[in-house]
Protein backbone atom coordinates (compact mmCIF):
# COMPACT_ATOMS: atom_id res chain seq x y z
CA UNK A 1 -40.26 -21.22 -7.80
CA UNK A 2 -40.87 -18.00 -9.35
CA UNK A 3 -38.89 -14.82 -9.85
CA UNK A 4 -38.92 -12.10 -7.88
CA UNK A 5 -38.09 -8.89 -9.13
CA UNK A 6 -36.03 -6.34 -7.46
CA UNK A 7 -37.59 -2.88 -7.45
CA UNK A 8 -35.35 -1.49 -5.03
CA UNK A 9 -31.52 -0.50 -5.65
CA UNK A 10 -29.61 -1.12 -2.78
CA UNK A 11 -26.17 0.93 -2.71
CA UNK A 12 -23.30 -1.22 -0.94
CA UNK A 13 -20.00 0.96 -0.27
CA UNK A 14 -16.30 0.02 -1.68
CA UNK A 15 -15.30 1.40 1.52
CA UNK A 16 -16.79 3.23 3.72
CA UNK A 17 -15.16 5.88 5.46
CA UNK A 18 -16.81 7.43 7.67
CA UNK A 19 -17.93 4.36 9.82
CA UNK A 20 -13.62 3.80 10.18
CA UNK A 21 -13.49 7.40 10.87
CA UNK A 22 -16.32 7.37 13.33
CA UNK A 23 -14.37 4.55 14.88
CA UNK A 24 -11.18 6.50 15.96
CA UNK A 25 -13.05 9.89 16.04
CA UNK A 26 -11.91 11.48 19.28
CA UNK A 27 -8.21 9.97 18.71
CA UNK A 28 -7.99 11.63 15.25
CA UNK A 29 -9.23 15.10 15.95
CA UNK A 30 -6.96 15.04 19.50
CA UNK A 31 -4.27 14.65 17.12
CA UNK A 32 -5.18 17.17 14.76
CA UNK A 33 -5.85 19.74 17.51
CA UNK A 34 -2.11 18.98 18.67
CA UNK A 35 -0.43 20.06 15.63
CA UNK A 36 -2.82 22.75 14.97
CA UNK A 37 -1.93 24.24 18.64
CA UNK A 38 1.96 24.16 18.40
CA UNK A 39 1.66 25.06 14.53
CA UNK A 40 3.74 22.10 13.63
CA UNK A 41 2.88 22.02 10.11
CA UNK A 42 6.13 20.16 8.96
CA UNK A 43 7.93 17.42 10.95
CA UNK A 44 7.61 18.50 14.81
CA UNK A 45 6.69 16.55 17.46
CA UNK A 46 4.20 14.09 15.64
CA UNK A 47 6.00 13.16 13.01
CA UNK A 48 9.25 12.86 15.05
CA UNK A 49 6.52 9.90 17.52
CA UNK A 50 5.44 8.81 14.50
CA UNK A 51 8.29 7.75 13.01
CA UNK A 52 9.94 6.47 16.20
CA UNK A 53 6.90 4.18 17.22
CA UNK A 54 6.64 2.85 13.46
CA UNK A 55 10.12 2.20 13.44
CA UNK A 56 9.42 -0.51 16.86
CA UNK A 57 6.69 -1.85 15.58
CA UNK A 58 8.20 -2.81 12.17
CA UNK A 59 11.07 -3.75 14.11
CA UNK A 60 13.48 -1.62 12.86
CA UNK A 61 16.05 1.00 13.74
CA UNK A 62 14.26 3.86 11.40
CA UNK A 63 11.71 4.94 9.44
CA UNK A 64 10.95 8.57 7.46
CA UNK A 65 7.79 10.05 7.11
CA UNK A 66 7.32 11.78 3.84
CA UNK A 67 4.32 13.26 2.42
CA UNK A 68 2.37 11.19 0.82
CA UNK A 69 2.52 7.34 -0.56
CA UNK A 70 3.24 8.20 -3.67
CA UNK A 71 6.58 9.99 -2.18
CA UNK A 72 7.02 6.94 -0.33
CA UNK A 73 6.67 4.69 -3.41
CA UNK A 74 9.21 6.50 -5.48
CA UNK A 75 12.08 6.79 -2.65
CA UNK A 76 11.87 3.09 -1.97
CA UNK A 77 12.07 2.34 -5.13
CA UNK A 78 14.96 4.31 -5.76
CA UNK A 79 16.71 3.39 -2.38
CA UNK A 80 16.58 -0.28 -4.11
CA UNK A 81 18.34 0.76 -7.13
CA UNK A 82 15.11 -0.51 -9.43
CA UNK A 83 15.00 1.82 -12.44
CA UNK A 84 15.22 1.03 -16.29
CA UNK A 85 14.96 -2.17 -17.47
CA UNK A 86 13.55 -3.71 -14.14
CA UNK A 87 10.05 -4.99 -13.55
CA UNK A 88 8.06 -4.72 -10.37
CA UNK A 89 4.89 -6.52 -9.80
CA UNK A 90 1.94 -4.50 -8.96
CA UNK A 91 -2.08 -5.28 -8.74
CA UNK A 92 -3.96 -3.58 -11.30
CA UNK A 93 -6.68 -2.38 -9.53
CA UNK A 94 -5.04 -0.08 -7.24
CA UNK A 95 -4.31 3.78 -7.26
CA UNK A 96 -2.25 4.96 -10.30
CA UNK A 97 0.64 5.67 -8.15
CA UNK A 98 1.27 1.86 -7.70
CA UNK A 99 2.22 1.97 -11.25
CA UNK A 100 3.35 4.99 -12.40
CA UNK A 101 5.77 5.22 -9.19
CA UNK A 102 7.72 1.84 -10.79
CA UNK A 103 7.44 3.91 -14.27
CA UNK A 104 8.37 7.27 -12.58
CA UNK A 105 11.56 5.36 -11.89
CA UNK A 106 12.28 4.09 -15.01
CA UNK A 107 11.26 0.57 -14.12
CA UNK A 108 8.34 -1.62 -15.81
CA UNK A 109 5.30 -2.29 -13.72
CA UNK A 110 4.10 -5.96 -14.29
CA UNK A 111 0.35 -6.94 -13.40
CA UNK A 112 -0.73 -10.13 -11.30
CA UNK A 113 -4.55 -10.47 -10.50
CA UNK A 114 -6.12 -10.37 -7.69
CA UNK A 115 -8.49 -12.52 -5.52
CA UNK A 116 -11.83 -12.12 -4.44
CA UNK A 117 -10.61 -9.46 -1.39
CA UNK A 118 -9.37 -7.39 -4.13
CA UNK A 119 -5.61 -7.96 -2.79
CA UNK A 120 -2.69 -9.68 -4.95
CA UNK A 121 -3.23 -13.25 -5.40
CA UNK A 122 -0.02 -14.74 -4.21
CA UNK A 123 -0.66 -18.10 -6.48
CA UNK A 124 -0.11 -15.84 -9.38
CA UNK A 125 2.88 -14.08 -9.01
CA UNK A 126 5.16 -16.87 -9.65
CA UNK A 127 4.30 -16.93 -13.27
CA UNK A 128 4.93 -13.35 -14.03
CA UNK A 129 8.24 -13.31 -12.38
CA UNK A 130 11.31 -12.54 -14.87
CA UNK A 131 15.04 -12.12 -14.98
CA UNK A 132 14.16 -8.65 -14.89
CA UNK A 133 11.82 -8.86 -11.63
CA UNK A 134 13.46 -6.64 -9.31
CA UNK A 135 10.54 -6.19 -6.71
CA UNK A 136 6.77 -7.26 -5.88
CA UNK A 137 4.59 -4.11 -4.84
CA UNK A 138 1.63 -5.47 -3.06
CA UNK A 139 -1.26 -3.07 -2.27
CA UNK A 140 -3.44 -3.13 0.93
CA UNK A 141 -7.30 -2.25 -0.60
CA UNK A 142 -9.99 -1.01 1.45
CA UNK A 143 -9.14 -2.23 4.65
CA UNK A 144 -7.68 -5.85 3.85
CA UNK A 145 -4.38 -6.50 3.79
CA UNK A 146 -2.70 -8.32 1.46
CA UNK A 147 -1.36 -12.02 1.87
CA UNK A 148 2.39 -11.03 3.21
CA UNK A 149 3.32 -13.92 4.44
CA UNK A 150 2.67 -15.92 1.02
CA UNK A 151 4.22 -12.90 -1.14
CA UNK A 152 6.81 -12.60 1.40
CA UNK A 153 7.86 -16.02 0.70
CA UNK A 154 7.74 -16.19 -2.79
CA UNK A 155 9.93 -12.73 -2.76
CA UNK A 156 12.31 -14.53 -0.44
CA UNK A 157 12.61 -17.78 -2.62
CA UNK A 158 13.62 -15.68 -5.64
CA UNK A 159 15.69 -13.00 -4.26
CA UNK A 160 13.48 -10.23 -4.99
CA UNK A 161 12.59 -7.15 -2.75
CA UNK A 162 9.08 -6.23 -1.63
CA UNK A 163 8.13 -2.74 -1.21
């Protein structure tokens, strides 16, 4: 058999955006005309929904929308009492707010691999769990979600929180 060689580069996406954005088009600028219409810049109506049909769906009595995940990181982590000298496990190939949210709180982050979806690999996280493991931060990555049942159960076998 002989080689063939490849003139052509062919450009495949990490994500791609605008085909999930294309998706959910009409719902998304609806939304975005809403706020813009009643000027409900901060909390209002939308975030007030928001929160109340996240809440149900999570199956919980609350939840607080805040302004961005890296605000989100940072209060859950301090709501959980993880600061200095406690380790949370993180992927490493996620945004730097996975990390520097557990150091922003005085905390260690820990890396554990991940698999071929580019989500934690549950298999691993075992091993890099301490006395000083406080918490396991998985990260959802382009569009897959990580294995929560599996880290879910490890976090629950050990007594450790997952944010």
């Amino acid at each position: 058999m002989e080689a063939v060689e490849l003139k052509r580069k062919i450009k495949v996406p990490y994500a791609d955006f605008p085909a999930q954005f294309e998706r959910q088009r009409q719902e998304i600028l609806q939304a975005v005309e809403r706020v813009m219409e009643r000027g409900d810049f901060i909390l209002g109506k939308e975030v007030e929904e928001f929160e109340r049909e996240f809440a149900a769906l999570c199956g919980v009595r609350h939840a607080v929308g805040v302004a961005n995940g890296t605000d989100a990181l940072i209060l859950s982590l301090k709501l959980l009492g993880i600061g200095p000298g406690d380790e949370v496990i993180t992927p490493p190939n996620s945004w730097i707010s996975s990390a520097s949210c557990v150091a922003l709180v005085g905390a260690r982050p820990v890396f554990v691999d991940v698999r071929e979806d580019f989500t934690m690999d549950p298999e691993k996280i075992e091993r890099a769990i301490t006395p000083h493991t406080r918490a396991i931060l998985p990260v959802h990555l382009t569009g897959r979600c990580a294995d929560m049942e599996a880290i879910g159960a490890v976090a629950k076998r050990r007594g450790i929180f997952v944010v």
